[in-house]
C-alpha atoms as a PDB file:
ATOM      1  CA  UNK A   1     210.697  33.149 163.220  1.00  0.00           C
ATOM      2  CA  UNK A   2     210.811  35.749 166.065  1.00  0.00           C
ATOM      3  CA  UNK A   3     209.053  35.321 169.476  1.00  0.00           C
ATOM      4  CA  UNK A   4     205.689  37.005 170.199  1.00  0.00           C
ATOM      5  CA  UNK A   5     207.015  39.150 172.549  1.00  0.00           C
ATOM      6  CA  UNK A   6     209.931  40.472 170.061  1.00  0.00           C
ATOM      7  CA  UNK A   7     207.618  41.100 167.429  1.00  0.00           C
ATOM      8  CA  UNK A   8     205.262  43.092 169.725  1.00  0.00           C
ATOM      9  CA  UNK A   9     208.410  44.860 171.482  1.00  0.00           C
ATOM     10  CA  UNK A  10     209.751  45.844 167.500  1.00  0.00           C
ATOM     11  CA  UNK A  11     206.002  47.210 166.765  1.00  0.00           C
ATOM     12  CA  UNK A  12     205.604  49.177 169.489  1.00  0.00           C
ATOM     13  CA  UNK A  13     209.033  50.932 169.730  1.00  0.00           C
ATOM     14  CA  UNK A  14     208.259  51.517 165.347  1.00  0.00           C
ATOM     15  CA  UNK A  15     205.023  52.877 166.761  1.00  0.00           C
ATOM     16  CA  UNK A  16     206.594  55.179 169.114  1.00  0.00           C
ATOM     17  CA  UNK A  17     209.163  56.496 166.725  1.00  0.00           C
ATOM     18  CA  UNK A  18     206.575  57.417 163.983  1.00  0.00           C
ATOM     19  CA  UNK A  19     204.365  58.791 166.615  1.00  0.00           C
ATOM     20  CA  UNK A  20     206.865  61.016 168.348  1.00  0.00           C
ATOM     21  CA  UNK A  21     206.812  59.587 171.922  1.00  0.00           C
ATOM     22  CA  UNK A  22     209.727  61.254 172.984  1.00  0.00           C
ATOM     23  CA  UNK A  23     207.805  64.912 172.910  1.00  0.00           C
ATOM     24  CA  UNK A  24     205.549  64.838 175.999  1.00  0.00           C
ATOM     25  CA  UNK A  25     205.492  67.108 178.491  1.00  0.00           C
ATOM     26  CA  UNK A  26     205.684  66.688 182.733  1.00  0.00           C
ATOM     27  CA  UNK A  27     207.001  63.185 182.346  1.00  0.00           C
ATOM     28  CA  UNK A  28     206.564  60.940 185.937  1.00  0.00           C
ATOM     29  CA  UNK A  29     203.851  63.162 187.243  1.00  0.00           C
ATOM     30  CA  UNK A  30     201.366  63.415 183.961  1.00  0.00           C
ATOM     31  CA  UNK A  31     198.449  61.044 183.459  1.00  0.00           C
ATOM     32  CA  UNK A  32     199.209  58.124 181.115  1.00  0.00           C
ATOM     33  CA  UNK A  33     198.319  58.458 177.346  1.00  0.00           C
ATOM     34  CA  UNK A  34     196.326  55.490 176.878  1.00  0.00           C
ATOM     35  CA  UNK A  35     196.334  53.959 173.129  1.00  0.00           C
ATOM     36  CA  UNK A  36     195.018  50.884 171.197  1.00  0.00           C
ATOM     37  CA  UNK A  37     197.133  49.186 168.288  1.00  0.00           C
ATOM     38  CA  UNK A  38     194.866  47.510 165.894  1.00  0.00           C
ATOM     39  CA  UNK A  39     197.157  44.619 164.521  1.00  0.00           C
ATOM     40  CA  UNK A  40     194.980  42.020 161.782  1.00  0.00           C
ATOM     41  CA  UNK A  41     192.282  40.900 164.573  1.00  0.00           C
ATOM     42  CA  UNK A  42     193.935  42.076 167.579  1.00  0.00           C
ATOM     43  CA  UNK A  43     193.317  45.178 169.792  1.00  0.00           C
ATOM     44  CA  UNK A  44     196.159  45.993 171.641  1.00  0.00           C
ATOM     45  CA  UNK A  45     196.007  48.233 174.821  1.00  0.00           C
ATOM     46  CA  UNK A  46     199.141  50.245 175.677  1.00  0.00           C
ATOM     47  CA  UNK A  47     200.011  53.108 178.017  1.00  0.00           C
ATOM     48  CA  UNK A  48     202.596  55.720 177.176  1.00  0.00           C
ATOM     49  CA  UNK A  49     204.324  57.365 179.870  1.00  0.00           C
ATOM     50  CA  UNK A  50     206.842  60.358 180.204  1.00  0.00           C
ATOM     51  CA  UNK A  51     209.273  61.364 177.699  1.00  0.00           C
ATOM     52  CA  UNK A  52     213.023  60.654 176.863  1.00  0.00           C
ATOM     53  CA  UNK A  53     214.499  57.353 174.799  1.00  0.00           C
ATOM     54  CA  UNK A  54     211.919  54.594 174.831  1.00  0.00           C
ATOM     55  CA  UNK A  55     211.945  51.454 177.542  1.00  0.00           C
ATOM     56  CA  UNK A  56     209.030  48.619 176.894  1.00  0.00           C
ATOM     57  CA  UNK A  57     208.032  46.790 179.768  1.00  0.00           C
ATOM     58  CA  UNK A  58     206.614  43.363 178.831  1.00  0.00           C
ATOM     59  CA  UNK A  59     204.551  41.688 181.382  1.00  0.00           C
ATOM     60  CA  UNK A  60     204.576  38.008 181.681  1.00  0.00           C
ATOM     61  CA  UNK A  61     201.857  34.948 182.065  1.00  0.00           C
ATOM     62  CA  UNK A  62     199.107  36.647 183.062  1.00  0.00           C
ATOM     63  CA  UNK A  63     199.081  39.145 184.297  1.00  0.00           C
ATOM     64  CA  UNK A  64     199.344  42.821 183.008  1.00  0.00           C
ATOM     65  CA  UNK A  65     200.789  45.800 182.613  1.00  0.00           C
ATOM     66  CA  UNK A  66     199.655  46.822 185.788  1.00  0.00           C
ATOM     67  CA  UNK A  67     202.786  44.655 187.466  1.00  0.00           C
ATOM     68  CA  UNK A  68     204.864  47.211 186.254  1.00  0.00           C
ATOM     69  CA  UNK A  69     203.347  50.052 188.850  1.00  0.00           C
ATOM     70  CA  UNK A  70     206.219  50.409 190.926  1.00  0.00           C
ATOM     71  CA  UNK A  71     209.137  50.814 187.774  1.00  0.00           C
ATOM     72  CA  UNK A  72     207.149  53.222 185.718  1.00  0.00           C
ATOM     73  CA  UNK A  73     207.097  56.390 188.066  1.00  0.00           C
ATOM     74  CA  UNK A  74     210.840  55.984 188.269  1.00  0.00           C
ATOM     75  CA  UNK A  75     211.312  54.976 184.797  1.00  0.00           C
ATOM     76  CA  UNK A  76     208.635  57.735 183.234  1.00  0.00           C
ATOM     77  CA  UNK A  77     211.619  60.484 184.863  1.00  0.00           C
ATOM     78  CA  UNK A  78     213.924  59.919 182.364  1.00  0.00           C
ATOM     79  CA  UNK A  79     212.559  57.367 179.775  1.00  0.00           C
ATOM     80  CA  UNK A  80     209.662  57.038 177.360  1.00  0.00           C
ATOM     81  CA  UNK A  81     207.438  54.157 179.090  1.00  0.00           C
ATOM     82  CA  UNK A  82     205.797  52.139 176.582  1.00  0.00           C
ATOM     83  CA  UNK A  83     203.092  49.642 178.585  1.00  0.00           C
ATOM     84  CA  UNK A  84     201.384  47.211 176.960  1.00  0.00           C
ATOM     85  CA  UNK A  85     198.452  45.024 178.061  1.00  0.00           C
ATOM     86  CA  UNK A  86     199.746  41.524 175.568  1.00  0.00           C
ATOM     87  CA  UNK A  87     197.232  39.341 174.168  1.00  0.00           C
ATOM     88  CA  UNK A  88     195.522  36.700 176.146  1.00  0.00           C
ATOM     89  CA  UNK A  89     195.893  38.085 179.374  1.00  0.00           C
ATOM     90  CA  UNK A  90     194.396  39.866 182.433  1.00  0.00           C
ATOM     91  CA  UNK A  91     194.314  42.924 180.642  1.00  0.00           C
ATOM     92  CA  UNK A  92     192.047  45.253 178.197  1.00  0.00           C
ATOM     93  CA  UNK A  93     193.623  43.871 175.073  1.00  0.00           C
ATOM     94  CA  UNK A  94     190.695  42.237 172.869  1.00  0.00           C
ATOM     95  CA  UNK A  95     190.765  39.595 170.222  1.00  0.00           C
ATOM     96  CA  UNK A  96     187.389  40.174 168.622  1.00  0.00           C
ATOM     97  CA  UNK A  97     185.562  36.478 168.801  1.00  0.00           C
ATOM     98  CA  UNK A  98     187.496  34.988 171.164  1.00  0.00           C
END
């Protein structure tokens, strides 16, 4: 069985694909496009930044996406920047009843 994090890095970059991610204009210096995922009972948040070939960025423990502040300016020049806030975590992901 995969990993958590390898089954939410395969959904996302499916996501992307389907969605077109790599069509978005002014790359580093636009605004974030900020999504939800709605997988079974979870709500996941995500942030899409600038355009190119997709990179994830996974955060860790918990924390959130927000670690990655720094990488995604310089990233979000070249790549498609998928962020997402994982379950359980500092973030704006919900689990409805928990």
């Amino acid at each position: 069985m995969k990993k958590a994090s390898e089954l939410t890095a395969m959904m996302l970059a499916a996501a992307c694909t389907s969605l077109g991610c790599s069509n978005t204009p002014d790359a580093a210096s636009a605004k974030p496009e900020v999504a939800y995922a709605e997988i079974n009972d979870l709500r996941m948040y995500y942030e899409l930044h600038g355009a190119g070939e997709p990179v994830i960025l996974l955060h860790g423990g918990s924390t959130s996406g927000a670690v990655w502040s720094q990488q995604i300016p310089v990233l979000a020049e070249k790549y498609r920047v998928i962020v997402p806030d994982l379950r359980r975590t500092a973030g704006r992901t919900t689990t409805p009843g928990r």
